[in-house]
C-alpha atoms as a PDB file:
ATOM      1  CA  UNK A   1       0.000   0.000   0.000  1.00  0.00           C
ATOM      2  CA  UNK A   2       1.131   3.690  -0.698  1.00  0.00           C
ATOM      3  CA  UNK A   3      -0.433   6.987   0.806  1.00  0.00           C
ATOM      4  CA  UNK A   4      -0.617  10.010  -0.717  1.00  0.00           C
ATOM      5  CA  UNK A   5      -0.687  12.211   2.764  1.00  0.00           C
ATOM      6  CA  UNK A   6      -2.087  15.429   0.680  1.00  0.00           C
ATOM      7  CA  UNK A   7      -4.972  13.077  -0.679  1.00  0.00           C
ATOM      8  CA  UNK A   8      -5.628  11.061   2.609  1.00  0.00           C
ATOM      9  CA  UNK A   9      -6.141  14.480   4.024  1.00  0.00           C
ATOM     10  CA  UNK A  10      -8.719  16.331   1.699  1.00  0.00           C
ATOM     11  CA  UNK A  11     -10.457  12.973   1.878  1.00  0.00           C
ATOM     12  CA  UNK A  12     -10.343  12.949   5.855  1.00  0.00           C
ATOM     13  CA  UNK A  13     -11.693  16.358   5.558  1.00  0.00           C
ATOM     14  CA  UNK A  14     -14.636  15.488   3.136  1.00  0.00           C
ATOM     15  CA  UNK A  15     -15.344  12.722   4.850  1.00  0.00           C
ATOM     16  CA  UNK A  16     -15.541  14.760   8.405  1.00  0.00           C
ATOM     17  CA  UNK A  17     -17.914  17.154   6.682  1.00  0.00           C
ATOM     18  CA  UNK A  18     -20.410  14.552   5.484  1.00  0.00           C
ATOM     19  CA  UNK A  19     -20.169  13.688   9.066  1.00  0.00           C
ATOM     20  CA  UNK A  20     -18.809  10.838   8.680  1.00  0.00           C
ATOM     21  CA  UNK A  21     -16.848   9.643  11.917  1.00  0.00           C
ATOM     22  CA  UNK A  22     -13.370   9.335  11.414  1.00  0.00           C
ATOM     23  CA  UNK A  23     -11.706   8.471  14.775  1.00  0.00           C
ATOM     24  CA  UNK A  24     -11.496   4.911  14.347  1.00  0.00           C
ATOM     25  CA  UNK A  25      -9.534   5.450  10.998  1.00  0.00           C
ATOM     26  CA  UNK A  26      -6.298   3.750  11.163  1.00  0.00           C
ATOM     27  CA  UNK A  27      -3.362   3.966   8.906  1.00  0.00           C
ATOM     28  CA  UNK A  28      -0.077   1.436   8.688  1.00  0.00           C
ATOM     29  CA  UNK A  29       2.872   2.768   9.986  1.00  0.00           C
ATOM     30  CA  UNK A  30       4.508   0.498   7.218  1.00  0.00           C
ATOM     31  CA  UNK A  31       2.385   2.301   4.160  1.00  0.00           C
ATOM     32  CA  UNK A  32       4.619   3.783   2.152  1.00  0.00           C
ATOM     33  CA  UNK A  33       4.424   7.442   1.200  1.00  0.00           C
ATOM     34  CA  UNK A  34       4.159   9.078  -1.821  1.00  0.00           C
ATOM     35  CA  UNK A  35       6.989  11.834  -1.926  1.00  0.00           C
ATOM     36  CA  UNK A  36       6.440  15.079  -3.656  1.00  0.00           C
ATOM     37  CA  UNK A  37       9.333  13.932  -6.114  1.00  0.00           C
ATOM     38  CA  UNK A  38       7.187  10.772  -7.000  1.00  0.00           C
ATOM     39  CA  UNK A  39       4.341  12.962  -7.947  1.00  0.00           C
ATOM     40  CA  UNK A  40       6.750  14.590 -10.459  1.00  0.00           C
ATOM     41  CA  UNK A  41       8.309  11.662 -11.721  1.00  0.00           C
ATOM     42  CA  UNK A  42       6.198   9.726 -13.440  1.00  0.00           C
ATOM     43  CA  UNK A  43       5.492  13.113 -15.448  1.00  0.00           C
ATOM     44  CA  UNK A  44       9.288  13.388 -16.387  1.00  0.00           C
ATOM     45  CA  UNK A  45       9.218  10.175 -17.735  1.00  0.00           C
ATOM     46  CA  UNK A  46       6.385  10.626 -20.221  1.00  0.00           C
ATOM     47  CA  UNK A  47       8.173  13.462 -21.018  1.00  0.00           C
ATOM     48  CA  UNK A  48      11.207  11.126 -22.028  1.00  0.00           C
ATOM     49  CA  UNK A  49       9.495   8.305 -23.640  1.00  0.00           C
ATOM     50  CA  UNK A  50       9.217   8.367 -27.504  1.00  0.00           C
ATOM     51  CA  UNK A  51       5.370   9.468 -28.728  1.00  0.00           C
ATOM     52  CA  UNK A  52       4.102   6.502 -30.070  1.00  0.00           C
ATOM     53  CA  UNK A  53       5.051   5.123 -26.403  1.00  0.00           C
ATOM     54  CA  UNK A  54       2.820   7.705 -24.197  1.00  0.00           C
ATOM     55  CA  UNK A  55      -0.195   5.894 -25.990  1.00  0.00           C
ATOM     56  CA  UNK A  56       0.091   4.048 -22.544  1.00  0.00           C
ATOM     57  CA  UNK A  57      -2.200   4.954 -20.150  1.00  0.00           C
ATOM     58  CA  UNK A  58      -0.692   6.479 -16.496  1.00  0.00           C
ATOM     59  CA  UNK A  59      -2.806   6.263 -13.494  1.00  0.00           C
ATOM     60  CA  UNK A  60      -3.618   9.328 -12.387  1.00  0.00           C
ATOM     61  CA  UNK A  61      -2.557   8.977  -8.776  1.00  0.00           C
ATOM     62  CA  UNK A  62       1.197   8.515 -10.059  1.00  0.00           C
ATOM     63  CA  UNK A  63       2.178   5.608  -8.091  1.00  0.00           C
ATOM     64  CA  UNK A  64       4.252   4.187  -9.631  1.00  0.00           C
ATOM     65  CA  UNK A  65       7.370   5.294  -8.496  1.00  0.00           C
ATOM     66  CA  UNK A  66       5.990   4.899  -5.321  1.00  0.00           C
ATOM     67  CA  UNK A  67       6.025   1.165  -5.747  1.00  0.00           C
ATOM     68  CA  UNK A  68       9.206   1.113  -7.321  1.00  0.00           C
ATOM     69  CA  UNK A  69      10.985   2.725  -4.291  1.00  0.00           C
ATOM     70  CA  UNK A  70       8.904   0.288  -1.927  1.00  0.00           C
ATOM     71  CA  UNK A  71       9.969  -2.768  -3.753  1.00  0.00           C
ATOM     72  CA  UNK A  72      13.780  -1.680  -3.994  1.00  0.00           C
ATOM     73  CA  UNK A  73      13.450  -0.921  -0.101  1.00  0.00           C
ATOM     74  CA  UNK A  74      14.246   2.341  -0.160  1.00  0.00           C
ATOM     75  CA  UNK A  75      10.599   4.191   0.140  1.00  0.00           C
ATOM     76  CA  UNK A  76       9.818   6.244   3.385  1.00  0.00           C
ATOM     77  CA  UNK A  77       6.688   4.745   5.215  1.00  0.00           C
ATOM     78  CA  UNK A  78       4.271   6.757   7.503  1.00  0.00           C
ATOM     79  CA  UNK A  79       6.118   5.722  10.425  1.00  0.00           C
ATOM     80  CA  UNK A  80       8.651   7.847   9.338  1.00  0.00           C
ATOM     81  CA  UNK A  81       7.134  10.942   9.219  1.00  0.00           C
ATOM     82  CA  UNK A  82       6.090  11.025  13.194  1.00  0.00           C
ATOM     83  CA  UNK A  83      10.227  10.554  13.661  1.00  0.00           C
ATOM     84  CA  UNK A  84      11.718  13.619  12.524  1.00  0.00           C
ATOM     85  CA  UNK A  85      15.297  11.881  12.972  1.00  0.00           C
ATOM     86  CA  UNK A  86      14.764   8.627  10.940  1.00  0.00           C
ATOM     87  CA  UNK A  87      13.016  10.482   8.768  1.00  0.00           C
ATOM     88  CA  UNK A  88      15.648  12.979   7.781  1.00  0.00           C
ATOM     89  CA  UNK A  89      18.336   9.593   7.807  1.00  0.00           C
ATOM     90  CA  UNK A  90      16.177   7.839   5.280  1.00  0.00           C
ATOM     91  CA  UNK A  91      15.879  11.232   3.017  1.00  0.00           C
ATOM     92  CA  UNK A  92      19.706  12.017   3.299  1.00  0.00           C
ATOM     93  CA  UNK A  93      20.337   8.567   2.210  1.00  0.00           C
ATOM     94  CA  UNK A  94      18.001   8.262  -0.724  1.00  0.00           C
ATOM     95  CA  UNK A  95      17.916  11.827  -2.167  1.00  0.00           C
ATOM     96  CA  UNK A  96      21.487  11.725  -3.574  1.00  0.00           C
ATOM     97  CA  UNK A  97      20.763   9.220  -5.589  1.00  0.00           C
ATOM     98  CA  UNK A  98      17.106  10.801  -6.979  1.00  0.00           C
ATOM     99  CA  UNK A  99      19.027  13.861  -7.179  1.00  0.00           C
ATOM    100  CA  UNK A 100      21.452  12.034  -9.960  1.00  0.00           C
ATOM    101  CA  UNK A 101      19.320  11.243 -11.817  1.00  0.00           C
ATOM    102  CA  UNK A 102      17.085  14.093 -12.164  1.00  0.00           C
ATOM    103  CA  UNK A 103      20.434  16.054 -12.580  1.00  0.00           C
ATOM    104  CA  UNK A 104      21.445  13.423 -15.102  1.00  0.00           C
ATOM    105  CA  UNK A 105      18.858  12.443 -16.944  1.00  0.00           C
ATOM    106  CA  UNK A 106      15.975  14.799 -16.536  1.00  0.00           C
ATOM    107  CA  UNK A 107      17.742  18.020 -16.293  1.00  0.00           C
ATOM    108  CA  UNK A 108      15.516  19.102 -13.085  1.00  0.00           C
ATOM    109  CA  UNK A 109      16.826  20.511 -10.191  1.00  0.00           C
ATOM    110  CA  UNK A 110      17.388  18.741  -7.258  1.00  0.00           C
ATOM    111  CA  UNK A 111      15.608  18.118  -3.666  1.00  0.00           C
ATOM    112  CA  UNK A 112      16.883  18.635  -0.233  1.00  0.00           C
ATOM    113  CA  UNK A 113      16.324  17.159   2.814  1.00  0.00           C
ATOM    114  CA  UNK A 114      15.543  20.809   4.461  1.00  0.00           C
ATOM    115  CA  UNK A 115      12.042  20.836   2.579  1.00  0.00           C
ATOM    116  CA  UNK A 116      11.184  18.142   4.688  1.00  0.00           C
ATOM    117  CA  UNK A 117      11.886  19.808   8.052  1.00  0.00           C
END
């Protein structure tokens, strides 16, 4: 499973408002988040692709490289975000090497660990 924390709030919030009780709602502290440079990425690579290959439909959630970072072991899970100290560990240690390759290959500019703090 991955969380989008930006959609899991507006949909706590309309939820709330259709008063519709919430407090029982529990989330994994294993889901994995979807980063702000996930959101992005999936755009770059369209971007990249050859025309004839965009044909291919992209959810619209852009989870994808959600998943990948989850599968490689690398992602940041929920848990994370309550401990501002793992947290930052687990961004220093992944965002050089997302930083390559947007550098690299996508020509964007980089992320830091200090919009996270």
């Amino acid at each position: 499973m991955v969380v989008d924390p930006d959609v899991l709030l507006e949909e706590m919030k309309q939820l709330t408002a259709a008063g519709v009780d919430i407090s029982r709602l529990l989330i994994s502290d294993r889901a994995h988040v979807i980063m702000p440079y996930h959101k992005l990425w999936t755009a770059w690579e369209e971007d990249a692709r050859p025309r004839r290959a965009r044909a291919i439909s992209v959810p619209p959630a852009r989870v994808g490289p959600a998943y990948e970072d989850k599968t490689a072991r690398i992602g940041i899970r929920m848990g994370d975000l309550v401990h501002e100290a793992m947290l930052l560990t687990k961004l220093s240690s992944v965002l050089p090497a997302k930083n390559a390759i947007l550098e690299k290959i996508y020509n964007a500019s980089h992320w830091s660990c200090t919009g996270y703090t």
